[in-house]
C-alpha atoms as a PDB file:
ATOM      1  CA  UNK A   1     100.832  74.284  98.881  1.00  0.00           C
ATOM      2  CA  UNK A   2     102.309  74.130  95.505  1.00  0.00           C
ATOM      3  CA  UNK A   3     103.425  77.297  93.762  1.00  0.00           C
ATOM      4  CA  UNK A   4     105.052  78.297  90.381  1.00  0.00           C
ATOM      5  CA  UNK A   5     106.638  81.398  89.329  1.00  0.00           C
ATOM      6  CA  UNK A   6     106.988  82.573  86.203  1.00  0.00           C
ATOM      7  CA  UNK A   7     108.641  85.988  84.133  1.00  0.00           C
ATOM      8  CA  UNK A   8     105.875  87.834  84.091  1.00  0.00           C
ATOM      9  CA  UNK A   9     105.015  87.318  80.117  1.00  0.00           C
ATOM     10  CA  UNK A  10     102.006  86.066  78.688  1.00  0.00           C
ATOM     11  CA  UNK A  11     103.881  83.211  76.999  1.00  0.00           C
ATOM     12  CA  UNK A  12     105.687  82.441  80.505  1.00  0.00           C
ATOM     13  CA  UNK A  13     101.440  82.117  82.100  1.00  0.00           C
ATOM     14  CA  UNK A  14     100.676  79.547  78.957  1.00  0.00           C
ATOM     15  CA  UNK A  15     103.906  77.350  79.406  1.00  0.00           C
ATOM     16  CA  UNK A  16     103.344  77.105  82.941  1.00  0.00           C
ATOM     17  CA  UNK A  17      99.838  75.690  81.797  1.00  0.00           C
ATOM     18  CA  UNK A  18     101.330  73.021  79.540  1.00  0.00           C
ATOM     19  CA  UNK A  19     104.238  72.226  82.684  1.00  0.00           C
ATOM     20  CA  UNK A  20     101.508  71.754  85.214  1.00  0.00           C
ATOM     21  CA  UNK A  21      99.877  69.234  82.587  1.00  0.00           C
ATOM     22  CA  UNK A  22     103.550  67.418  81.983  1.00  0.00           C
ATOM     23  CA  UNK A  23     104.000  67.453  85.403  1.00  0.00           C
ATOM     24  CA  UNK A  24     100.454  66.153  86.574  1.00  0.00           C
ATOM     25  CA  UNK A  25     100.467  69.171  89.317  1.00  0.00           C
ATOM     26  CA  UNK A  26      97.668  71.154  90.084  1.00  0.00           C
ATOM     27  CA  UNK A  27      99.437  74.606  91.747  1.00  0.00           C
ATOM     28  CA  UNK A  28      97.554  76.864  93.584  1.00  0.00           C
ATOM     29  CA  UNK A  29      99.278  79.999  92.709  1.00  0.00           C
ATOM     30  CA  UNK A  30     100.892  81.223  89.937  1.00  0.00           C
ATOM     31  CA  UNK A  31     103.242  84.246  90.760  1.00  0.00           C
ATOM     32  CA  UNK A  32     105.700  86.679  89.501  1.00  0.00           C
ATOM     33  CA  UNK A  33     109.189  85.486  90.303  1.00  0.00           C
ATOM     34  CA  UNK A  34     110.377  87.419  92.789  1.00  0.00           C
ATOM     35  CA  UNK A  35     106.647  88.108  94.597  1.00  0.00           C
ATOM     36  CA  UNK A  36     106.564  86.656  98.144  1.00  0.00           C
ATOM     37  CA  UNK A  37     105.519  83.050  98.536  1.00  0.00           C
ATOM     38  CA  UNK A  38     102.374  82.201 100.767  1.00  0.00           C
ATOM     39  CA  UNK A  39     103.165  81.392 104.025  1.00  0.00           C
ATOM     40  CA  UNK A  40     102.480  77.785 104.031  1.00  0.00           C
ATOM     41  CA  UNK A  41     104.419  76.833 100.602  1.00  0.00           C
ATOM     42  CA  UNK A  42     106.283  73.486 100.875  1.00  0.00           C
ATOM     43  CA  UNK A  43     107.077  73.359  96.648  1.00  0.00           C
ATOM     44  CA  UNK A  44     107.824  75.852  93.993  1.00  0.00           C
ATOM     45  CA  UNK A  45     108.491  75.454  90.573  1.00  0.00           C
ATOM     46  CA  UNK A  46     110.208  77.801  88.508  1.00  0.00           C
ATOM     47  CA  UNK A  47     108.502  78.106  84.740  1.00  0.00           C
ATOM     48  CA  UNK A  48     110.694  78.842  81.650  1.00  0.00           C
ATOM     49  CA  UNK A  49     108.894  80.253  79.292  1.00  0.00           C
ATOM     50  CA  UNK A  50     108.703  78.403  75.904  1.00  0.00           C
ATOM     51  CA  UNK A  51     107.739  80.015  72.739  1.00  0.00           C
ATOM     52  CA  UNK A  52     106.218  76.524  71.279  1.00  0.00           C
ATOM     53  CA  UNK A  53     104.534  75.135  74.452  1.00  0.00           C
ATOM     54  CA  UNK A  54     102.804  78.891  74.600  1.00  0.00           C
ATOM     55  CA  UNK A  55     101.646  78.415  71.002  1.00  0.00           C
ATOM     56  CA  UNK A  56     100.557  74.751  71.395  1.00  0.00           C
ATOM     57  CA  UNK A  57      98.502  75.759  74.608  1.00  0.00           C
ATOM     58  CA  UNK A  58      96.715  78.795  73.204  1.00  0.00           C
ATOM     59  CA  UNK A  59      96.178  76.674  69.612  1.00  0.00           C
ATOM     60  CA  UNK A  60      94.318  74.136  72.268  1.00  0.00           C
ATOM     61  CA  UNK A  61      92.691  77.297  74.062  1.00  0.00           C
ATOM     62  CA  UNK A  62      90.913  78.321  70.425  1.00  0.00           C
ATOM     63  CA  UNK A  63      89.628  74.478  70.067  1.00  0.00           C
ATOM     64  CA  UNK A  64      87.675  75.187  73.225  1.00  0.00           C
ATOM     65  CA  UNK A  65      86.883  78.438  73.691  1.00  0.00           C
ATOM     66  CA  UNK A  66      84.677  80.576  71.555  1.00  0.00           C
ATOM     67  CA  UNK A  67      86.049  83.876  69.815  1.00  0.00           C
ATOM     68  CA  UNK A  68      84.628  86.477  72.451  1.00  0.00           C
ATOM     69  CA  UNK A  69      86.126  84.365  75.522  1.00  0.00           C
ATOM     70  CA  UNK A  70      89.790  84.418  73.906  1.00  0.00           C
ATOM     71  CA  UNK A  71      89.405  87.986  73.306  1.00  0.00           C
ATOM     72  CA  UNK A  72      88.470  88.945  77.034  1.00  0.00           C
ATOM     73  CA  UNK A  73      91.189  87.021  78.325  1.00  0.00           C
ATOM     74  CA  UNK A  74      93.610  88.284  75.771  1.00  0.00           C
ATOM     75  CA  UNK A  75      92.342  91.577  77.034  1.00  0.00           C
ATOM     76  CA  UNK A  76      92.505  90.560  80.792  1.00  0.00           C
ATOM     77  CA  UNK A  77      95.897  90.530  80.178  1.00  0.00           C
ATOM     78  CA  UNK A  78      96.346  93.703  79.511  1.00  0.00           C
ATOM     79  CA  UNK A  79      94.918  95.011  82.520  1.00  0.00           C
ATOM     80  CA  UNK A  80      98.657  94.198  83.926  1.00  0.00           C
ATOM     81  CA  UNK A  81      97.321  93.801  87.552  1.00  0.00           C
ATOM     82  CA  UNK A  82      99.259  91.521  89.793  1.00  0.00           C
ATOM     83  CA  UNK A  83      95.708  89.744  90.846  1.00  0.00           C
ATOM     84  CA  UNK A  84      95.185  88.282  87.683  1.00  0.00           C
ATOM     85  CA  UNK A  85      98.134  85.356  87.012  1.00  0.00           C
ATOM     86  CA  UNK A  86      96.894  82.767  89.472  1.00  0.00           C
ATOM     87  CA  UNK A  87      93.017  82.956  88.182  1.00  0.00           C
ATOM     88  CA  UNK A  88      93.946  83.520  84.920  1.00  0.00           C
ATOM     89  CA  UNK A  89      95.855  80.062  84.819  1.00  0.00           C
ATOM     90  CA  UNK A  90      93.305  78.409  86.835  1.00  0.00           C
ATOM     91  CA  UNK A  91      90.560  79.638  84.310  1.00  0.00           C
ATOM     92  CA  UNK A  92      93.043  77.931  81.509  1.00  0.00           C
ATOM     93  CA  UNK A  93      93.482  74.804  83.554  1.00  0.00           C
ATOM     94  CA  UNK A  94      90.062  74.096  84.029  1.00  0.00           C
ATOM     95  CA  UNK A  95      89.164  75.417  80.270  1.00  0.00           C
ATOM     96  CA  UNK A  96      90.950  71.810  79.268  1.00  0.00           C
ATOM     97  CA  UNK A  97      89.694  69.576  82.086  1.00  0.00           C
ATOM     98  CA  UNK A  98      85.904  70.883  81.467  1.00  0.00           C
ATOM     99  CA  UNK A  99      85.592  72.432  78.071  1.00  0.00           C
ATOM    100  CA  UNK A 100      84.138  76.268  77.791  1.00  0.00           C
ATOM    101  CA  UNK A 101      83.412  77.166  81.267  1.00  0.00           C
ATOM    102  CA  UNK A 102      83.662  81.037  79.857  1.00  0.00           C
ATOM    103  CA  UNK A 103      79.624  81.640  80.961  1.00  0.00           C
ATOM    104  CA  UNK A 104      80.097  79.687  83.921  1.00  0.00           C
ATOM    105  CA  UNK A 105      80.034  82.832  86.250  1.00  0.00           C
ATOM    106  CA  UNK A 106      79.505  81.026  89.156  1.00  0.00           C
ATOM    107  CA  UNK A 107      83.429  79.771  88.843  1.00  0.00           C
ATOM    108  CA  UNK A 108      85.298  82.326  90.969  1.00  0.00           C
ATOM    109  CA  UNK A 109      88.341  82.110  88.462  1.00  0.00           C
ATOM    110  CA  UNK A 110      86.536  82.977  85.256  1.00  0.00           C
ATOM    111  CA  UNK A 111      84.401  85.646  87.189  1.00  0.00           C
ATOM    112  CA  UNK A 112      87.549  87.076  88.334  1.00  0.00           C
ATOM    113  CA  UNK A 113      89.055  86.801  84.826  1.00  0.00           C
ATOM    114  CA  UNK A 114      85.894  88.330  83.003  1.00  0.00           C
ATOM    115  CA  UNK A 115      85.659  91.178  85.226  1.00  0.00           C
ATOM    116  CA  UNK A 116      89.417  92.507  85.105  1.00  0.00           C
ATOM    117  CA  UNK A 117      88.765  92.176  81.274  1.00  0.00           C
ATOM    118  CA  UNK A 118      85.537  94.428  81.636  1.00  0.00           C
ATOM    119  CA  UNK A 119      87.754  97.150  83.520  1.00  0.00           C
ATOM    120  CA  UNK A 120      90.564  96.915  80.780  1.00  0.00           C
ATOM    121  CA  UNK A 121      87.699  97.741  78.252  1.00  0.00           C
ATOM    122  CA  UNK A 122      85.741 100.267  80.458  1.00  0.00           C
ATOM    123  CA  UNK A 123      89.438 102.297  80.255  1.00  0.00           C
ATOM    124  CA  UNK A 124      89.658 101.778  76.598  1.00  0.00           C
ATOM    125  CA  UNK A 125      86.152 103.336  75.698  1.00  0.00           C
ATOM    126  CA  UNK A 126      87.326 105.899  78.452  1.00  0.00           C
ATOM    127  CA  UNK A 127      90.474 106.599  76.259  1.00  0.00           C
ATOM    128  CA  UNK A 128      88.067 107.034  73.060  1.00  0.00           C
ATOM    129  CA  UNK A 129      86.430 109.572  74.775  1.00  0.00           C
ATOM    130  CA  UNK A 130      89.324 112.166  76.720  1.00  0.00           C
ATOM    131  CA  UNK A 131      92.529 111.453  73.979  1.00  0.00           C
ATOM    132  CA  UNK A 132      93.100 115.173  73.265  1.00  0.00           C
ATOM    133  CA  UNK A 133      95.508 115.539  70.155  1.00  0.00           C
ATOM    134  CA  UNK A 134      97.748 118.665  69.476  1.00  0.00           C
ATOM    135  CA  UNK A 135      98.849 119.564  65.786  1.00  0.00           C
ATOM    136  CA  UNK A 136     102.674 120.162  65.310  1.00  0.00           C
ATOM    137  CA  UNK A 137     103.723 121.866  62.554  1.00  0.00           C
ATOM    138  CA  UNK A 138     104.676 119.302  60.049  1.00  0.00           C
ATOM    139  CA  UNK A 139     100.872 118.294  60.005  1.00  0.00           C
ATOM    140  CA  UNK A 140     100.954 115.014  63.076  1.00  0.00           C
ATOM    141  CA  UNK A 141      98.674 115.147  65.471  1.00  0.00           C
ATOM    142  CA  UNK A 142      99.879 114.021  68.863  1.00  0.00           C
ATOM    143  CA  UNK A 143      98.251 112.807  72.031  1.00  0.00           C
ATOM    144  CA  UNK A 144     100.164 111.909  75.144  1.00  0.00           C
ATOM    145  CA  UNK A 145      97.942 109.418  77.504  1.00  0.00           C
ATOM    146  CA  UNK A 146      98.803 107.440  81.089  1.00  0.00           C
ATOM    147  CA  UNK A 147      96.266 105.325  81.444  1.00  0.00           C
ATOM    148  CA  UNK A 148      96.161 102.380  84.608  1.00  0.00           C
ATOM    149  CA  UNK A 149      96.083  99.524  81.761  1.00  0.00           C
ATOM    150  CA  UNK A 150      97.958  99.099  78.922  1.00  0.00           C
ATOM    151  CA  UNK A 151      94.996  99.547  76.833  1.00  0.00           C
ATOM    152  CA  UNK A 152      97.282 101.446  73.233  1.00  0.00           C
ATOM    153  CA  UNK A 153      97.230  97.887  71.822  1.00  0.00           C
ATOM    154  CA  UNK A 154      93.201  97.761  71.410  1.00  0.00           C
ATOM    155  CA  UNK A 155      92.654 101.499  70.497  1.00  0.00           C
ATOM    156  CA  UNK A 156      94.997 102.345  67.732  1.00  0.00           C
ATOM    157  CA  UNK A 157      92.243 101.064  65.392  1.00  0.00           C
ATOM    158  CA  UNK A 158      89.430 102.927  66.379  1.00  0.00           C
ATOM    159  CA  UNK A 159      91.876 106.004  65.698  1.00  0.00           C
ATOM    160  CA  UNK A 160      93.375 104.745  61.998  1.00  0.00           C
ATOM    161  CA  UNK A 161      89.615 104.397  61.410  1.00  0.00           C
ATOM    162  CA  UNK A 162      88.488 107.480  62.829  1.00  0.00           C
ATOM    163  CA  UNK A 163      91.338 109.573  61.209  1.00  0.00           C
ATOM    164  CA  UNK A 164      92.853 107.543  58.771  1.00  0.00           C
ATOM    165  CA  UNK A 165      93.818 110.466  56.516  1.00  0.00           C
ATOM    166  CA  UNK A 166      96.544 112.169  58.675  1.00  0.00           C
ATOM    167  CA  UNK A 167      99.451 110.837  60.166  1.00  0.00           C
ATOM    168  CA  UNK A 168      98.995 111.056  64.354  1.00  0.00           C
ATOM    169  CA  UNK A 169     101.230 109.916  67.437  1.00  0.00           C
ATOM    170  CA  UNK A 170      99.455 108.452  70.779  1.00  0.00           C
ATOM    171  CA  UNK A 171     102.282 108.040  73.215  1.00  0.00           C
ATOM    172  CA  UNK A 172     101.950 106.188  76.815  1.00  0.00           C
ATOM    173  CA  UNK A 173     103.774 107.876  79.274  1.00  0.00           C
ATOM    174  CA  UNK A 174     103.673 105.517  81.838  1.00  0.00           C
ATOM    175  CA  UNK A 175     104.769 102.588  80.245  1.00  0.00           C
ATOM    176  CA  UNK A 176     107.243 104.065  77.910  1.00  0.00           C
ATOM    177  CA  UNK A 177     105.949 103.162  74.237  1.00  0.00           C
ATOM    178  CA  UNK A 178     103.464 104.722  71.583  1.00  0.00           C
ATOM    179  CA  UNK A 179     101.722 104.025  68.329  1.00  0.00           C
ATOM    180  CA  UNK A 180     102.875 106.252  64.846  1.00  0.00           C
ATOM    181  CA  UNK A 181     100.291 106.482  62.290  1.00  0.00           C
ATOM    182  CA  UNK A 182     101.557 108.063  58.691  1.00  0.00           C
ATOM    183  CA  UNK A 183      98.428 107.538  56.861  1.00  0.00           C
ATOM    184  CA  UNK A 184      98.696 103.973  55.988  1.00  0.00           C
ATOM    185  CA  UNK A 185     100.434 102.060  58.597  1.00  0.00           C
ATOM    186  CA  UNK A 186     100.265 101.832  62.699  1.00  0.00           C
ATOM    187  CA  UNK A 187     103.868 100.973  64.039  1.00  0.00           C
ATOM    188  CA  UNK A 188     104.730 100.810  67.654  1.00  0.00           C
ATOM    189  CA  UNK A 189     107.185 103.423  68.421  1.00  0.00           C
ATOM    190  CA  UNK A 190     109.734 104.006  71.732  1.00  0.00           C
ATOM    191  CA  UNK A 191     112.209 106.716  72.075  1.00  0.00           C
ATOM    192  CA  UNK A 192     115.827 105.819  73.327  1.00  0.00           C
ATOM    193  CA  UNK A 193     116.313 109.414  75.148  1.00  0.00           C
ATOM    194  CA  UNK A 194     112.372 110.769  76.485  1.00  0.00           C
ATOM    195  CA  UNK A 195     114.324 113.736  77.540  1.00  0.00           C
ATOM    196  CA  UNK A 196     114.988 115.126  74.197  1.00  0.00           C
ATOM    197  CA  UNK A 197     111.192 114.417  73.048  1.00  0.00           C
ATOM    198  CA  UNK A 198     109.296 117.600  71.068  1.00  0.00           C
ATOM    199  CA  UNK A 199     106.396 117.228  74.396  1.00  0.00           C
ATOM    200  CA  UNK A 200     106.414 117.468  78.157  1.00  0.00           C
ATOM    201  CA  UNK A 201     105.646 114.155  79.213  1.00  0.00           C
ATOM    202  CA  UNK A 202     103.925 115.369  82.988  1.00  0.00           C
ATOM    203  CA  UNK A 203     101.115 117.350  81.062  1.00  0.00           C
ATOM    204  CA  UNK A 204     101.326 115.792  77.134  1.00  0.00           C
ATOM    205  CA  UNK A 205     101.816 119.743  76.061  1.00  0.00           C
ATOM    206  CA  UNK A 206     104.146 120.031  72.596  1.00  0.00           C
ATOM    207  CA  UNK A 207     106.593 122.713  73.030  1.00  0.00           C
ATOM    208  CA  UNK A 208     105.772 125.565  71.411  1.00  0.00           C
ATOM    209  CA  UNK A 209     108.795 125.667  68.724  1.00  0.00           C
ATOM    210  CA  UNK A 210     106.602 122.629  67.459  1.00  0.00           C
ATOM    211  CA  UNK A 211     103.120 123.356  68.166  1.00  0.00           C
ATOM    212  CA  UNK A 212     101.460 124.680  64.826  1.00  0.00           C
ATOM    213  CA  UNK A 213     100.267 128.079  65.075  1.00  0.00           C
ATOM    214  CA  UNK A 214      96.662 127.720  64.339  1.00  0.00           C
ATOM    215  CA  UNK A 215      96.101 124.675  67.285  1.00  0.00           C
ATOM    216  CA  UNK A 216      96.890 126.913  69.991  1.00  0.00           C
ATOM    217  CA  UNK A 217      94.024 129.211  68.437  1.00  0.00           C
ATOM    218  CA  UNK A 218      91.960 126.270  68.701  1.00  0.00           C
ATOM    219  CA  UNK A 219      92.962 124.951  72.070  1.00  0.00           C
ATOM    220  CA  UNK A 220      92.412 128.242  73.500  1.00  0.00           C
ATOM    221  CA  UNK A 221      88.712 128.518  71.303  1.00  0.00           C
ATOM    222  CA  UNK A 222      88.009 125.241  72.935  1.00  0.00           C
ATOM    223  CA  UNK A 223      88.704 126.482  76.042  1.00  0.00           C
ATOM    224  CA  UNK A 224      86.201 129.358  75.679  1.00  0.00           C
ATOM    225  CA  UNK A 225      83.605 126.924  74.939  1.00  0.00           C
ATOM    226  CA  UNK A 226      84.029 124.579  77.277  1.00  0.00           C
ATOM    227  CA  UNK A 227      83.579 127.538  79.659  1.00  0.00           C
ATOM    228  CA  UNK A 228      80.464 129.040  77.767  1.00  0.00           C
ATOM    229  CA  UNK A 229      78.155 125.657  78.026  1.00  0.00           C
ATOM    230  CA  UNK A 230      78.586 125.645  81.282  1.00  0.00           C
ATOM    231  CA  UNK A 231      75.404 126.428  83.368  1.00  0.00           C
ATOM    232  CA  UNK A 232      76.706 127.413  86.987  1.00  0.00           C
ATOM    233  CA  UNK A 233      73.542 126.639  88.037  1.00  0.00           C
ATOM    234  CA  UNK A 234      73.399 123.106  87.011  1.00  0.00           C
ATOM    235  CA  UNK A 235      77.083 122.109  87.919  1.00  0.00           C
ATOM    236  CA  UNK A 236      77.229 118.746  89.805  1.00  0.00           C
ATOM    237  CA  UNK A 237      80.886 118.235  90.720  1.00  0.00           C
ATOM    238  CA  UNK A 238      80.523 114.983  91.806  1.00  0.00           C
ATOM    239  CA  UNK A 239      78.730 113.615  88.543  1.00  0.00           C
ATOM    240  CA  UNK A 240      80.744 115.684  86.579  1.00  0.00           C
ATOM    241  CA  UNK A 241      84.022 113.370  88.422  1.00  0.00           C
ATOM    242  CA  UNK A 242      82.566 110.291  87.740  1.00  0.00           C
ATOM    243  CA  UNK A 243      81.695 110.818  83.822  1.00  0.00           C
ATOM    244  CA  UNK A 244      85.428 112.254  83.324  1.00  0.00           C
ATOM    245  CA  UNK A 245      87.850 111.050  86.392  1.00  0.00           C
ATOM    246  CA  UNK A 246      90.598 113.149  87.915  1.00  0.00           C
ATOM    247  CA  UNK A 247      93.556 111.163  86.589  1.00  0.00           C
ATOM    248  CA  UNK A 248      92.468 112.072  82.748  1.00  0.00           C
ATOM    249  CA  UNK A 249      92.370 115.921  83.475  1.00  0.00           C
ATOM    250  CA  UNK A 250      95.914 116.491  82.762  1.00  0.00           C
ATOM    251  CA  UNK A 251      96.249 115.502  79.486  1.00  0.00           C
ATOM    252  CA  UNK A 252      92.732 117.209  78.871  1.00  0.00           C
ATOM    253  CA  UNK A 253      93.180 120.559  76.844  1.00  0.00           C
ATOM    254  CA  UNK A 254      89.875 121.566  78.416  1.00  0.00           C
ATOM    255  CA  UNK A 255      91.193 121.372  82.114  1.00  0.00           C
ATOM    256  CA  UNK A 256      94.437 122.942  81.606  1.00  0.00           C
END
């Protein structure tokens, strides 16, 4: 069994691509260097990742592939799960041996490929739908999110869209980063010292030297509401978990 490992990168995936074409190899796996090698392995293969072999393979990718099928696995890739490398590259390989293979669901690497893509975007609509933003006092509007993919990247512009006349701040907790918004441009945004950050990072709350006066009126109003629509009678826990999962509750102002 042949096996190469690569940095982890997206640009690290496509060189090893364009290596395995140089080379004439066909791997079987593609891991993260340092993962544990299969059992049986007799050859590895260590890929440096190559700014201009990336480009030249994903340039040939866009000569094959229609616009939707770059776009899922662009967004594949996002879904940062440790399954995807080795069927992600295979997908690639095969995308230049056979041409667009992207409906070919019968292929067990683009299956596998398309459906980690369709989780990444099942999150993102879920992220449209629980972001809860608090108002600070000098007018941004911040949200604090931790969701299982790193979905910031194909969400900020549903939200410069959706409120592109005040500046706003969605922060990832979990992976360290955010998007800044001031009303004209989205920059990405990290913060050398967390610790000395204006909000709790466990719950996404602004402290309250911060928080404008009038959004705790409205958090709190919200509160009351949510309450009030509820019909006792009618409440189905179990639906009510699978329309708005546990592990968004605690940056949701209505669950706090």
């Amino acid at each position: 069994m042949t096996v190469y490992t690569f940095d982890g990168t997206m640009d690290g995936l496509l060189t090893a691509v364009f290596d395995a074409f140089a080379l004439h190899e066909q791997p079987e796996q593609l891991l993260k260097s340092g993962d544990a090698l299969p059992l049986f392995c007799d050859h590895t293969y260590q890929v440096t990742a190559d700014d201009e072999k990336a480009r030249r393979v994903w340039t040939g990718l866009e000569k094959h592939l229609p616009r939707e099928a770059m776009k899922l696995i662009s967004v594949s890739w996002l879904s940062e799960l440790p399954e995807l490398p080795t069927p992600l590259f295979q997908y690639v390989c095969k995308v230049f041996r056979q041409g667009d293979i992207s409906k070919n669901f019968a292929d067990p690497d683009v299956l596998a490929v398309t459906n980690i893509a369709r989780r990444v975007l099942h999150e993102q609509l879920r992220m449209k739908q629980f972001i809860r933003f608090q108002k600070a006092k000098d007018g941004t509007y911040l949200a604090v999110v931790s969701p299982d993919h790193d979905v910031l990247p194909i969400i900020t512009d549903h939200f410069s869209d959706r409120f592109n006349d005040q500046s706003w701040l969605i922060y990832d907790a979990k992976r360290h980063y955010g998007f800044y918004y001031d009303g004209k441009t989205v920059i990405r945004i990290t913060f050398e010292d967390e610790a000395a950050v204006p909000f709790n990072l466990a719950n996404g709350k602004l402290n309250e030297e911060v928080l404008s006066s009038d959004d705790q009126l409205l958090q709190n109003l919200w509160r009351t509401y949510f309450k009030a629509i509820c019909i006792r009678e009618r409440m189905n826990p179990r639906k009510q978990l699978s329309d708005m999962p546990r592990r968004y509750w605690k940056y949701m102002t209505e669950k706090q």
